[in-house]
N, C-alpha and C. Protein backbone atom coordinates (compact mmCIF):
# COMPACT_ATOMS: atom_id res chain seq x y z
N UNK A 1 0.83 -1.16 0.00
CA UNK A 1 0.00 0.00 0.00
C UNK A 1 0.88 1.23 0.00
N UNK A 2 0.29 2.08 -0.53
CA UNK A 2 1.21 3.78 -0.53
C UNK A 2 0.08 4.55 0.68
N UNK A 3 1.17 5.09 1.57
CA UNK A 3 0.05 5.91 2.10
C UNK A 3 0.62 7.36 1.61
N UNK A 4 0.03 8.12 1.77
CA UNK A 4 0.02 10.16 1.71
C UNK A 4 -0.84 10.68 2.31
N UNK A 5 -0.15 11.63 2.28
CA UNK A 5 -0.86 12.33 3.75
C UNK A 5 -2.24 12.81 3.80
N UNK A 6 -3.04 12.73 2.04
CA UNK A 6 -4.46 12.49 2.23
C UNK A 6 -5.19 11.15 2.03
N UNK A 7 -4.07 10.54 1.41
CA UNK A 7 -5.13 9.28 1.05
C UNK A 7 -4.30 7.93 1.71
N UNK A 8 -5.18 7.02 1.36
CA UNK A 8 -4.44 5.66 1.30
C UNK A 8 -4.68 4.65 0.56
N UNK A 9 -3.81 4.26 -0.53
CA UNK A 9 -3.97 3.68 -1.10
C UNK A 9 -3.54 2.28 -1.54
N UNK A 10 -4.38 1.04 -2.65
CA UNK A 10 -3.50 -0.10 -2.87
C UNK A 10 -2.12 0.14 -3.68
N UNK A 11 -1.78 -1.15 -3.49
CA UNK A 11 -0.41 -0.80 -4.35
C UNK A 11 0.47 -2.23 -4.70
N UNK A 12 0.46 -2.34 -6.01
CA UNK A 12 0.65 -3.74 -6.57
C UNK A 12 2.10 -4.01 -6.19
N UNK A 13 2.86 -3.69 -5.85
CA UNK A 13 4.47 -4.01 -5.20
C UNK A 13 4.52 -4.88 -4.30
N UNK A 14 4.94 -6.06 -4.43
CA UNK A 14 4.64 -7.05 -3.54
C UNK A 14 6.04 -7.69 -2.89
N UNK A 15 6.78 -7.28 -4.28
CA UNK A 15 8.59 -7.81 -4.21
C UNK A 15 9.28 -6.88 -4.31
N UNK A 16 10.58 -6.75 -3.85
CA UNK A 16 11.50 -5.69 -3.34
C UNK A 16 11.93 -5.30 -4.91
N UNK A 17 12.23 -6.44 -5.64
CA UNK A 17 12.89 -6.59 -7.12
C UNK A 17 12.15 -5.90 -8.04
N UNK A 18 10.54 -5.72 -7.40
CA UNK A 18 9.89 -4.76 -8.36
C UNK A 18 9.41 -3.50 -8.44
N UNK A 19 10.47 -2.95 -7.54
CA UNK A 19 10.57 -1.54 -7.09
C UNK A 19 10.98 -0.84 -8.44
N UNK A 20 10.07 0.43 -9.09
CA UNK A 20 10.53 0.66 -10.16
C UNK A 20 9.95 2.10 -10.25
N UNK A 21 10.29 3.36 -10.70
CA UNK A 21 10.10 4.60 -10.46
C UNK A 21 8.42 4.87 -11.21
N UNK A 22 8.39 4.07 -11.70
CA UNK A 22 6.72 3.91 -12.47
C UNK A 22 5.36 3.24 -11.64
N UNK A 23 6.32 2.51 -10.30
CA UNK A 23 5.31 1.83 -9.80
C UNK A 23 4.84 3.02 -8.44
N UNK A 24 5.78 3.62 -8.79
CA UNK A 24 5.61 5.20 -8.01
C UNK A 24 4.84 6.49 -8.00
N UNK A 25 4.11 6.15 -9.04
CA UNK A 25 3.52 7.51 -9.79
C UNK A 25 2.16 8.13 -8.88
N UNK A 26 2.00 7.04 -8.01
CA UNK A 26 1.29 7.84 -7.00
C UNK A 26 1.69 9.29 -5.93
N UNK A 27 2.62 8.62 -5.75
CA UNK A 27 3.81 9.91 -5.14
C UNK A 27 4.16 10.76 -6.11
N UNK A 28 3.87 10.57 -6.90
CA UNK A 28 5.11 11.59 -7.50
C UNK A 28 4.11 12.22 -8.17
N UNK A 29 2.75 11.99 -8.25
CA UNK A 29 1.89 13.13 -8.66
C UNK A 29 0.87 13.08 -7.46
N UNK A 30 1.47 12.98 -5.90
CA UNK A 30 0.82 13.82 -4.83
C UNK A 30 0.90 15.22 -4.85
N UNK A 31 -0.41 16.33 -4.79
CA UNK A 31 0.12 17.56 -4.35
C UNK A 31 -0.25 17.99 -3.51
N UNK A 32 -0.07 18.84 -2.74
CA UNK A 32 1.56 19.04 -2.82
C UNK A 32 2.12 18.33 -2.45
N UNK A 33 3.42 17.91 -3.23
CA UNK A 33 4.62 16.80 -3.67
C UNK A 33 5.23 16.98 -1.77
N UNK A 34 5.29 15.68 -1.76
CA UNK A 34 5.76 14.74 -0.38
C UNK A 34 7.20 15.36 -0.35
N UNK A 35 8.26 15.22 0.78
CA UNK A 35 9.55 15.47 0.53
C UNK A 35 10.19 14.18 0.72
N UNK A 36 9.52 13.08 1.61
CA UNK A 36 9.95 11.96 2.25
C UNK A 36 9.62 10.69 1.91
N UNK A 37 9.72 9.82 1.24
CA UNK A 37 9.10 8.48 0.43
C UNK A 37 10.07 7.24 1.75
N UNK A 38 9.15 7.02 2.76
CA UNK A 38 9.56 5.78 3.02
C UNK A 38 9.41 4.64 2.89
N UNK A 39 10.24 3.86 2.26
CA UNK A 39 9.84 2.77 1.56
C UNK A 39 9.71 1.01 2.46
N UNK A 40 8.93 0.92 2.56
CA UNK A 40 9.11 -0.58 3.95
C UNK A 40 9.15 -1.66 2.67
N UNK A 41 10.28 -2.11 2.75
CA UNK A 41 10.51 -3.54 1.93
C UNK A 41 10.32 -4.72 2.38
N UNK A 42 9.08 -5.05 3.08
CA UNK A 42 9.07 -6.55 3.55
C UNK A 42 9.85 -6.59 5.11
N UNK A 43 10.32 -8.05 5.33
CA UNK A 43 10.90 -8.18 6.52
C UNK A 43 12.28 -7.84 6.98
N UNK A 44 12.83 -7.35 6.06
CA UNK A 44 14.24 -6.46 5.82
C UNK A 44 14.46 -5.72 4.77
N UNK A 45 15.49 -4.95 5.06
CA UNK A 45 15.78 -3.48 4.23
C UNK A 45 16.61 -4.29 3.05
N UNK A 46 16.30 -3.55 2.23
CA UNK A 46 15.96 -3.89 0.64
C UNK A 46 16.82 -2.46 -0.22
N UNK A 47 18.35 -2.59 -0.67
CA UNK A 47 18.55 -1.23 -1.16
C UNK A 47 17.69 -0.78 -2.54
N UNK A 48 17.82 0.10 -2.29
CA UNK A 48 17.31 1.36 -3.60
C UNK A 48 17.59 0.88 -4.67
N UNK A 49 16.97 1.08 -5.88
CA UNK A 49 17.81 0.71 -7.37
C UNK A 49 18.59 2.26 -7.63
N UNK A 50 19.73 2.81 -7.91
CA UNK A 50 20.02 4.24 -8.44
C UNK A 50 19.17 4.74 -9.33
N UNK A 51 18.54 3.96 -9.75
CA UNK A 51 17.69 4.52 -10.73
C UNK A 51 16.59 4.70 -10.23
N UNK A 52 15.66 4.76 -9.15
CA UNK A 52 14.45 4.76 -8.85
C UNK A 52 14.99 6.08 -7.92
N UNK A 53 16.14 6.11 -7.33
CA UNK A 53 16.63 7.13 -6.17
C UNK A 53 16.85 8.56 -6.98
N UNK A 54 17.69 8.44 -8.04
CA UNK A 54 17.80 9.30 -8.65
C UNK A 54 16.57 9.70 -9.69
N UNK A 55 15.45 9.38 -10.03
CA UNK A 55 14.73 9.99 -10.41
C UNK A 55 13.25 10.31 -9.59
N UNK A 56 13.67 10.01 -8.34
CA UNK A 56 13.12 10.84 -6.83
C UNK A 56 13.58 12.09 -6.78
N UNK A 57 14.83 11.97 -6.53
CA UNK A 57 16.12 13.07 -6.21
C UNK A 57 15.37 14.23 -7.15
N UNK A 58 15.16 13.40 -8.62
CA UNK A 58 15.15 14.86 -9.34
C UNK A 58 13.60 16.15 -9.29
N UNK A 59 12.74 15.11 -8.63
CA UNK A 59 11.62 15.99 -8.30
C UNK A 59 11.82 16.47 -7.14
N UNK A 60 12.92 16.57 -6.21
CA UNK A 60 12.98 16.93 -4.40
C UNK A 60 12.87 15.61 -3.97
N UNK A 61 12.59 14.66 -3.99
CA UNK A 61 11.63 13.41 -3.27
C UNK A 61 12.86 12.59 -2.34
N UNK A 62 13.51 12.46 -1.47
CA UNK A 62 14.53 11.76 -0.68
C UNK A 62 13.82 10.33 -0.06
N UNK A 63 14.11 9.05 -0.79
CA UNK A 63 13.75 8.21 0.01
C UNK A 63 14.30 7.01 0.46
N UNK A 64 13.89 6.97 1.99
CA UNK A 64 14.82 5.81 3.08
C UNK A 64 14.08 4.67 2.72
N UNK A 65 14.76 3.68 2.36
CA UNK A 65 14.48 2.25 2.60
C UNK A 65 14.27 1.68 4.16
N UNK A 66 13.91 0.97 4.82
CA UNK A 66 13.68 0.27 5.99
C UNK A 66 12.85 -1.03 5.84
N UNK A 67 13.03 -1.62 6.88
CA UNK A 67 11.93 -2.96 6.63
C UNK A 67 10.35 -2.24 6.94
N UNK A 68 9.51 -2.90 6.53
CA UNK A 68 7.83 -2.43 6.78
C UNK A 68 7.75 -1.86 7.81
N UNK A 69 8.16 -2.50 9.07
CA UNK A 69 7.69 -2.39 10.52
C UNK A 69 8.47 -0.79 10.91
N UNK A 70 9.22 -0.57 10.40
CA UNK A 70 10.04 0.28 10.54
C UNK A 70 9.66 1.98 9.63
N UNK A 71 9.21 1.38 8.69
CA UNK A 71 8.54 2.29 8.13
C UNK A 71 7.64 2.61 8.45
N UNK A 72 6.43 2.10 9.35
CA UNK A 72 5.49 2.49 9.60
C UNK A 72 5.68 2.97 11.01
N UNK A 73 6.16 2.28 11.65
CA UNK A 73 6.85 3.81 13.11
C UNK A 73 7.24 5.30 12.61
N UNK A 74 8.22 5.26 11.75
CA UNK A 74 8.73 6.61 11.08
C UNK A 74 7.70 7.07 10.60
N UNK A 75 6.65 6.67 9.56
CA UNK A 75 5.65 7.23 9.35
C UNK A 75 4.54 7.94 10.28
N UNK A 76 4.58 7.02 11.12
CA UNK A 76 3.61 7.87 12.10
C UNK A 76 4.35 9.34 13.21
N UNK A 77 5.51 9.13 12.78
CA UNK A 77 6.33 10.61 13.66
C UNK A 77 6.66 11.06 12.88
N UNK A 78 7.21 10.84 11.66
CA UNK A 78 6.83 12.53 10.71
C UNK A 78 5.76 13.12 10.44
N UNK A 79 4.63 12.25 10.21
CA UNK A 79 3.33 12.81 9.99
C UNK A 79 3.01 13.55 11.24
N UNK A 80 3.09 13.43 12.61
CA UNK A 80 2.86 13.67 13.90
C UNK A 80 3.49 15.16 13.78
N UNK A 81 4.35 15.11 13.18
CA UNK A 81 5.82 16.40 13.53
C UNK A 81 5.11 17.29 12.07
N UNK A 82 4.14 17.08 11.06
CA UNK A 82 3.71 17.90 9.90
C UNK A 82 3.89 17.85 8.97
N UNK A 83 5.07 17.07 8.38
CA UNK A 83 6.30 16.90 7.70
C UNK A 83 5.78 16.43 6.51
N UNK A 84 5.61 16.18 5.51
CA UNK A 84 5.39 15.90 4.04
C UNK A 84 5.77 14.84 3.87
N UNK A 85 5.18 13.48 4.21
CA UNK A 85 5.73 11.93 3.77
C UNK A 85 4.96 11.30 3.56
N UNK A 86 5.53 10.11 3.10
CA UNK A 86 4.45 9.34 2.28
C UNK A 86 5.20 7.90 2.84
N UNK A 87 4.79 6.77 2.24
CA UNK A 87 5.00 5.79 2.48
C UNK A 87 4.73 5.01 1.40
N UNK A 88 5.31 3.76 1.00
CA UNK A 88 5.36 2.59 0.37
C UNK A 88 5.93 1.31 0.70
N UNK A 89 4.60 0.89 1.18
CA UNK A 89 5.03 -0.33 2.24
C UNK A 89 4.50 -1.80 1.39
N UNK A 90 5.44 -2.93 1.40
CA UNK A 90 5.47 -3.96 0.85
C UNK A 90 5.09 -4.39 2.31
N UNK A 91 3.79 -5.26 2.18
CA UNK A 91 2.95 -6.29 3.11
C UNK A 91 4.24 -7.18 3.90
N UNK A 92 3.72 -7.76 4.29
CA UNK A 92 4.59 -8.29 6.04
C UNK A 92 3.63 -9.87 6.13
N UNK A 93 3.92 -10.92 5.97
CA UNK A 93 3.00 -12.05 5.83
C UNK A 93 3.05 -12.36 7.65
């Protein structure tokens, strides 16, 4: 699921491997545009492709990888603190 800070939504990403800057396009046409994309990869942290990071980078968009569980703590204290984030969390069986 992607969350943002108005909505919440599904989200077909199920595998870390299919992390891809297209499967993103929810974020990246939130407005106003998020600054923070945390990404929960399952039951462990899962790096970035450069290519999905860098064409974050180029709209402002900075985003941390973490496992799910982890992402969704952080999520709930930036949102708490005002902060412009979003989330993309791969399910947790």
């Amino acid at each position: 699921m992607i969350v943002l800070p108005e909505a919440t939504i599904p989200w077909d990403v199920g595998d870390p491997s299919a992390l891809r800057i297209e499967s993103l396009a929810p974020v990246l046409d939130c407005e106003p545009r998020v600054e923070i994309l945390l990404y929960g990869s399952g039951h462990r942290l899962h790096p970035v492709d450069e290519a999905v990071r860098s064409g974050l980078r180029a709209v402002g968009i900075a985003i941390e990888p973490m496992d799910t569980g982890a992402a969704c703590r952080t999520y709930s204290i930036l949102a708490a603190e005002d902060r412009r984030v979003a989330a993309a969390l791969i399910a947790v069986d």
